[in-house]
Protein backbone atom coordinates (compact mmCIF):
# COMPACT_ATOMS: atom_id res chain seq x y z
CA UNK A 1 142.25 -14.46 73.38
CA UNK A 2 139.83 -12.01 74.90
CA UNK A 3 139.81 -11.99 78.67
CA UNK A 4 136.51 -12.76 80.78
CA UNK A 5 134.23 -9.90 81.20
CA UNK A 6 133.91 -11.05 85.04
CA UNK A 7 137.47 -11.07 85.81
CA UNK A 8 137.89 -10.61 89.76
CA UNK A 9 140.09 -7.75 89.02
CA UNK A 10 137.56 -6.05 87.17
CA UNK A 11 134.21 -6.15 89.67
CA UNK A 12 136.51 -5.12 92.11
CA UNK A 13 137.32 -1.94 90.66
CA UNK A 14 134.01 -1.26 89.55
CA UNK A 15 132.55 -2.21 93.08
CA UNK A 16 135.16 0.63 94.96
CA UNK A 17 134.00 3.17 91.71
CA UNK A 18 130.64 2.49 92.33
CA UNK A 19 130.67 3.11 96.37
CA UNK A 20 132.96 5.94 95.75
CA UNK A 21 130.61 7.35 93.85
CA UNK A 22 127.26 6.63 96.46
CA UNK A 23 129.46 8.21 99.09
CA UNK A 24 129.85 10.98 97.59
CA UNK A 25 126.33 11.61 96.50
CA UNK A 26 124.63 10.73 100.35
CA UNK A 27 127.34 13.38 101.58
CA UNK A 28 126.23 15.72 99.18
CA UNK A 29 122.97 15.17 100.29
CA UNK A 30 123.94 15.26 103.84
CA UNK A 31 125.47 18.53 103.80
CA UNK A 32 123.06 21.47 104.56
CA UNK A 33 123.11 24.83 104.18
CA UNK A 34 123.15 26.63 107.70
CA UNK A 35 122.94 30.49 108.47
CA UNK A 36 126.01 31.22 111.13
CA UNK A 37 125.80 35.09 111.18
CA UNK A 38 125.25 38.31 109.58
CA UNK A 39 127.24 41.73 109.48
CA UNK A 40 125.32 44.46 110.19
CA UNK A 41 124.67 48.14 109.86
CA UNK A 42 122.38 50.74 111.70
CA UNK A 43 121.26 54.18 111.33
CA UNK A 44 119.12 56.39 113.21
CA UNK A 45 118.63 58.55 116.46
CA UNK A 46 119.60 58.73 119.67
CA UNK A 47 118.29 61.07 123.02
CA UNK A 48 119.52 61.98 125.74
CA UNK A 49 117.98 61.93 129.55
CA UNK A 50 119.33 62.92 132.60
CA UNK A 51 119.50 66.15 134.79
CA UNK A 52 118.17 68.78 132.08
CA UNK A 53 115.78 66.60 130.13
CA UNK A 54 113.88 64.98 133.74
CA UNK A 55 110.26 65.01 131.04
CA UNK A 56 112.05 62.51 129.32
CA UNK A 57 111.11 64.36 126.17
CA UNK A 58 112.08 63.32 122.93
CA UNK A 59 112.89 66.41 121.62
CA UNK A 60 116.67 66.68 120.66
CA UNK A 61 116.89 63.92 118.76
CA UNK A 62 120.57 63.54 117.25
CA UNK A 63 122.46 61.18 114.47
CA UNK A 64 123.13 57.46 115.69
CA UNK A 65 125.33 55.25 113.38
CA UNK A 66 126.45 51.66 114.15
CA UNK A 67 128.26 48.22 112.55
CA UNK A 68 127.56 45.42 114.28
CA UNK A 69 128.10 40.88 113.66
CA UNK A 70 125.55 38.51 115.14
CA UNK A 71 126.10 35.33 115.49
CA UNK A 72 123.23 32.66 115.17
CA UNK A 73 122.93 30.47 118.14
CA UNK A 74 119.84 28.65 116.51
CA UNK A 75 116.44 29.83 114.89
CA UNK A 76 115.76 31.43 118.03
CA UNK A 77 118.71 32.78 119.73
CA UNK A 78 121.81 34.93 118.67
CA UNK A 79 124.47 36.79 119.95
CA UNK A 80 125.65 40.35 119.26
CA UNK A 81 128.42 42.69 119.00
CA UNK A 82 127.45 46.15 118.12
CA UNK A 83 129.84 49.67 117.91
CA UNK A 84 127.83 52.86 117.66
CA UNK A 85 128.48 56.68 117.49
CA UNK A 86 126.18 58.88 118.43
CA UNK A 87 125.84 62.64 119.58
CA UNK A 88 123.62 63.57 122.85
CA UNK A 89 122.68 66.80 124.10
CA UNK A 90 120.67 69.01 125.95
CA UNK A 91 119.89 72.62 126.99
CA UNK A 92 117.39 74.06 129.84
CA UNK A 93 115.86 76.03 127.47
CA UNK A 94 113.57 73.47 126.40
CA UNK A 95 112.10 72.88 129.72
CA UNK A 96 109.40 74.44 130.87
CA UNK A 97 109.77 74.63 135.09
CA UNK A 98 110.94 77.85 136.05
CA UNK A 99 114.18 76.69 138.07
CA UNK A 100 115.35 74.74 134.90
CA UNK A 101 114.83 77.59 132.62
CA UNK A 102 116.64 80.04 134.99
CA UNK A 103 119.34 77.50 135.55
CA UNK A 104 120.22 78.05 131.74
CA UNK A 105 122.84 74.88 131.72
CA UNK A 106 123.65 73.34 128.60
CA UNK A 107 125.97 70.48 126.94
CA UNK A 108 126.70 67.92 124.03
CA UNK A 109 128.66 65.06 123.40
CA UNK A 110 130.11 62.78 121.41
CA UNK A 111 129.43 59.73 122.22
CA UNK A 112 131.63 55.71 121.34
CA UNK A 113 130.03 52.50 122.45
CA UNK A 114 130.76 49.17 122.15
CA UNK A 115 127.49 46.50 123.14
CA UNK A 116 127.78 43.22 123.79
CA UNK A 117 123.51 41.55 123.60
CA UNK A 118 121.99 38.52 123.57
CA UNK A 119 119.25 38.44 121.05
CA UNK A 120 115.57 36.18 121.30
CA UNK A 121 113.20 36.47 118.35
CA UNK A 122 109.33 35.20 119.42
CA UNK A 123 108.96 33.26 116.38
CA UNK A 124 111.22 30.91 114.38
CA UNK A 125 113.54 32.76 112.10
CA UNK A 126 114.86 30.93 109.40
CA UNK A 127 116.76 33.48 106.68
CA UNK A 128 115.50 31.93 103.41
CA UNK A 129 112.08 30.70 104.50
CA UNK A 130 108.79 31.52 102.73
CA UNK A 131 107.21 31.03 106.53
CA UNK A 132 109.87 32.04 109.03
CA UNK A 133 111.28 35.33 107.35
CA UNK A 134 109.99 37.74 109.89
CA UNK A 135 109.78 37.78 113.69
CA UNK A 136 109.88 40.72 116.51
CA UNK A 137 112.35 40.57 119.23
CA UNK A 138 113.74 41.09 122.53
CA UNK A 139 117.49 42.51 123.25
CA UNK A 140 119.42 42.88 126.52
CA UNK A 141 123.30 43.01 127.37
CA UNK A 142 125.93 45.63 128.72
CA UNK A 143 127.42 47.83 126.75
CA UNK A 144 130.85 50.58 127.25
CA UNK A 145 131.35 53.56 126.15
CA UNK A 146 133.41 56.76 126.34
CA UNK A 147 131.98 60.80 126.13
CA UNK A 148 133.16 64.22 126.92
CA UNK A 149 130.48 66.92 127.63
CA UNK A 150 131.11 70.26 126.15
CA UNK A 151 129.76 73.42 125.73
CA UNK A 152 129.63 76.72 124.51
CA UNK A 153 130.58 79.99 125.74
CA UNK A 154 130.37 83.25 123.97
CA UNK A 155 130.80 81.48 120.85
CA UNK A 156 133.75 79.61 122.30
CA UNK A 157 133.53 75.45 122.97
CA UNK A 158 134.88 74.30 126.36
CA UNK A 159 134.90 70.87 127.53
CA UNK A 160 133.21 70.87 130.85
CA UNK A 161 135.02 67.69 132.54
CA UNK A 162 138.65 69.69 132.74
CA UNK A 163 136.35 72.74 134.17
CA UNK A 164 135.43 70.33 137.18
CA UNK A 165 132.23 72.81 137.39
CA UNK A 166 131.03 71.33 140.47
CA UNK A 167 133.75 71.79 142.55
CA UNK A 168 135.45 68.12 142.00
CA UNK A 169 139.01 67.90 143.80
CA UNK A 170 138.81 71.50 145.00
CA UNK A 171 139.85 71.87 148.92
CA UNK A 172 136.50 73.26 149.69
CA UNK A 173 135.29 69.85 148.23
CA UNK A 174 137.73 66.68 148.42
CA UNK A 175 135.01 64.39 149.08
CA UNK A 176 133.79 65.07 145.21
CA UNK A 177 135.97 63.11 142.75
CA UNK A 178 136.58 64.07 139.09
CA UNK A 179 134.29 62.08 137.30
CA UNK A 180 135.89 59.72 134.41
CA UNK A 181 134.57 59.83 130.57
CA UNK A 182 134.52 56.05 130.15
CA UNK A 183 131.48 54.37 131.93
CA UNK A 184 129.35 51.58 131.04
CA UNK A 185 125.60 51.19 130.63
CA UNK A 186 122.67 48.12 131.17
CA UNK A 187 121.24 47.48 127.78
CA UNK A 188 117.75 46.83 127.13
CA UNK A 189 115.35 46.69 124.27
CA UNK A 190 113.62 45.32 121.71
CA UNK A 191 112.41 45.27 117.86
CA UNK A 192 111.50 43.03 114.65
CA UNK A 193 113.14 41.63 111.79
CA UNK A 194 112.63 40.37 108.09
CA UNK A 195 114.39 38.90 105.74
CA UNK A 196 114.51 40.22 102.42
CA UNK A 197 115.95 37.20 100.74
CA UNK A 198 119.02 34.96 101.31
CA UNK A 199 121.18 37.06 101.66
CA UNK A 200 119.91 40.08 103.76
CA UNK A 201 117.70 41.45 106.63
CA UNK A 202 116.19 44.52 107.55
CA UNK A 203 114.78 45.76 110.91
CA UNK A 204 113.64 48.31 113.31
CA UNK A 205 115.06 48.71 116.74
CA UNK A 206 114.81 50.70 119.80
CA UNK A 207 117.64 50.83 122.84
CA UNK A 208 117.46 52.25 126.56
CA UNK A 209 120.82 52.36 128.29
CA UNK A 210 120.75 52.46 131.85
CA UNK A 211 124.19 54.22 132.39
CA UNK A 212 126.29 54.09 135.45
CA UNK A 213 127.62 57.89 135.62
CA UNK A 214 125.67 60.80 136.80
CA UNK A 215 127.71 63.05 134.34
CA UNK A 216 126.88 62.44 130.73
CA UNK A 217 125.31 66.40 130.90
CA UNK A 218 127.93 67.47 133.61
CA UNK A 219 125.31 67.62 135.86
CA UNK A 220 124.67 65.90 139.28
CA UNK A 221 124.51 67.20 142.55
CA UNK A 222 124.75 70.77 144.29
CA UNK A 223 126.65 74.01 143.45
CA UNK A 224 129.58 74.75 144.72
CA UNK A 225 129.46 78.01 144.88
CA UNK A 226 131.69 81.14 143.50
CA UNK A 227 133.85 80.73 146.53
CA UNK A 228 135.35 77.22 144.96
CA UNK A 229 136.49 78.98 141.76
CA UNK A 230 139.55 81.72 142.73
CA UNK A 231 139.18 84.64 140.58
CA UNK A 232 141.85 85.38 137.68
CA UNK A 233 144.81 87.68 138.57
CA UNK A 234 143.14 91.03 136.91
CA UNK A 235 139.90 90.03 139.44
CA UNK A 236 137.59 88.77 136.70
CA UNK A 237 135.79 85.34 137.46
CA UNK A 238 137.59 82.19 135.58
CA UNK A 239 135.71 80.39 132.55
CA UNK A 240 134.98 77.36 134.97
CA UNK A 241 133.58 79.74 137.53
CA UNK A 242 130.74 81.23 134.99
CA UNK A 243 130.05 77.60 133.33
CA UNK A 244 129.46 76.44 136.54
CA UNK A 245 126.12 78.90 137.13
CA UNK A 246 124.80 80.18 133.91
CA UNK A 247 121.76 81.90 135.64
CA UNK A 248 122.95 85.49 135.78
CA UNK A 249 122.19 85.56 131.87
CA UNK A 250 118.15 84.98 133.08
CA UNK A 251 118.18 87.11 136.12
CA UNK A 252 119.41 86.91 139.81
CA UNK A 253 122.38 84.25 139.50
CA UNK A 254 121.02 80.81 141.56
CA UNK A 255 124.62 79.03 142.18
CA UNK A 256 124.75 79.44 146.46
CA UNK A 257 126.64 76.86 147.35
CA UNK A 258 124.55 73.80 148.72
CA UNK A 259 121.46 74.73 146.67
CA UNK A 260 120.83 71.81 144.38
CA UNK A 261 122.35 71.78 140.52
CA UNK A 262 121.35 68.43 139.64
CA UNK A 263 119.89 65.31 140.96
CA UNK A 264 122.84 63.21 142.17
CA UNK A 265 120.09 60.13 142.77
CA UNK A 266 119.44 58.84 139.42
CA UNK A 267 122.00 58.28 136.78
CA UNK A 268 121.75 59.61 133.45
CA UNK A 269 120.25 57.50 130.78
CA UNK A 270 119.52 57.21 126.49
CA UNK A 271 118.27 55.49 124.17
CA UNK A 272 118.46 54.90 119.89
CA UNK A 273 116.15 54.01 117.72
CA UNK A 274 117.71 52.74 114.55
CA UNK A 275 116.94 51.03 111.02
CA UNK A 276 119.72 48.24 110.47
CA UNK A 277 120.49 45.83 107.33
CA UNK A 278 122.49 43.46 107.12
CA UNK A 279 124.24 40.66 104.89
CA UNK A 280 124.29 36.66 106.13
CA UNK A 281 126.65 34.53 106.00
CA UNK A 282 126.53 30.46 105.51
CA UNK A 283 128.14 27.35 106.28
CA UNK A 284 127.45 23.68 104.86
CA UNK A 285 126.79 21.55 107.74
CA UNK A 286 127.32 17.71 107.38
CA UNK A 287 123.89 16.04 108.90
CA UNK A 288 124.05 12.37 109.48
């Protein structure tokens, strides 16, 4: 005997089959894809301004190379952590006032940093989107980084922190503390975006670091005079006590003690200018 098509076992199992299956298709439909962040990579230039280049010219522009993740807030806002090395340097023979060019000082560095920015685009950005793919934007944040000024000296590279060319922590000048080669900076800048396709952006970006040392260049306040650098035991000067005035090479030697060296009232400063790219990454979000 053939059992009833409507048997109550029967509609019951079809009835959980049949919601199983509408469950599962609104939470398919309820899941969207969301852009949570995108790793990042930057090339370009950085230069240096401080105590030799006071023009603020942009004229010894040197390699800049960075990796960074950003993480998407929303459409508008995102936050950033961004590693860079970069080389900075100087020398007084690209300036043109007569005390600078006498002065004759030189240095460059390698330079470490580690930023930490919030990011805010103008317009809607939406990775994906025919009508929000591109949108200019403003940076700011704090940033830490780590450098060591050197130069060179008939042919010979010195570090000039170890030198202490300014008389740091000598008795004729205990008041004047070795400076330290980790400082941190003020971040502040701005650029635009676009993206390519769902997968990856491109931009342009420019930086200006408002550091907190004086001594990026090794430069910063007065000389400190022959008289703070004891000769060697055969009578000739030390390699600290000719870093510390270059100017006999250009005529009369300017290092008196007291006269100024630097400009002790403004910190040193930078800034990059870099092309980045960089890859997204996506979540499915559940929307109810």
């Amino acid at each position: 005997m053939l059992k009833p098509i409507l048997y109550p076992k029967y509609i019951v199992v079809s009835l959980l089959l049949m919601a199983g299956c509408l469950f599962a298709g609104k939470a398919t439909a309820q899941n969207e894809l969301e852009y949570v962040g995108e790793l990042g990579f930057s090339v370009g230039a950085a230069q240096y301004f401080g105590d030799l280049n006071t023009r603020g010219a942009l004229n010894t522009l040197k390699p800049a190379v960075g990796i960074y993740y950003r993480k998407y807030m929303n459409d508008y806002v995102g936050i950033r952590a961004h590693g860079r090395f970069m080389q900075l340097g100087y020398s007084d023979t690209y300036n043109k006032n007569e005390f600078q060019k006498r002065r004759n000082l030189s240095f460059n560095t390698n330079l470490w940093e580690l930023a930490l920015q919030g990011d805010f685009s103008f317009f809607r950005f939406e990775p994906g989107s025919l009508d929000y793919r591109f949108s200019p934007y403003l940076t700011g944040g704090a940033s830490i980084f780590t450098f060591n000024p050197y130069t060179y000296l008939d042919g010979q590279k010195y570090y000039l922190q170890p030198m202490r060319t300014e008389g740091q922590g000598t008795a004729l000048y205990p008041e004047r503390k070795p400076y330290g080669k980790v400082a941190y900076a003020w971040v502040i800048g701005g650029g635009f975006k676009y993206n390519l396709s769902k997968t990856m952006n491109i931009g342009l970006e420019a930086l200006y670091r408002f550091t907190q040392t004086d001594y990026l260049d090794d430069v910063s306040t007065t000389y400190a005079g022959i008289a703070a650098f004891p000769p060697l035991p055969n009578g000739q000067p030390t390699v600290a006590a000719r870093l510390q005035d270059r100017s006999g090479a250009t005529g009369t030697p300017l290092g008196v003690a007291g006269r100024q060296r630097g400009n002790s009232r403004d910190k040193d400063q930078y800034i990059t200018i870099e092309l980045t790219i960089s890859f997204l990454f996506t979540a499915y979000r559940c929307k109810f």
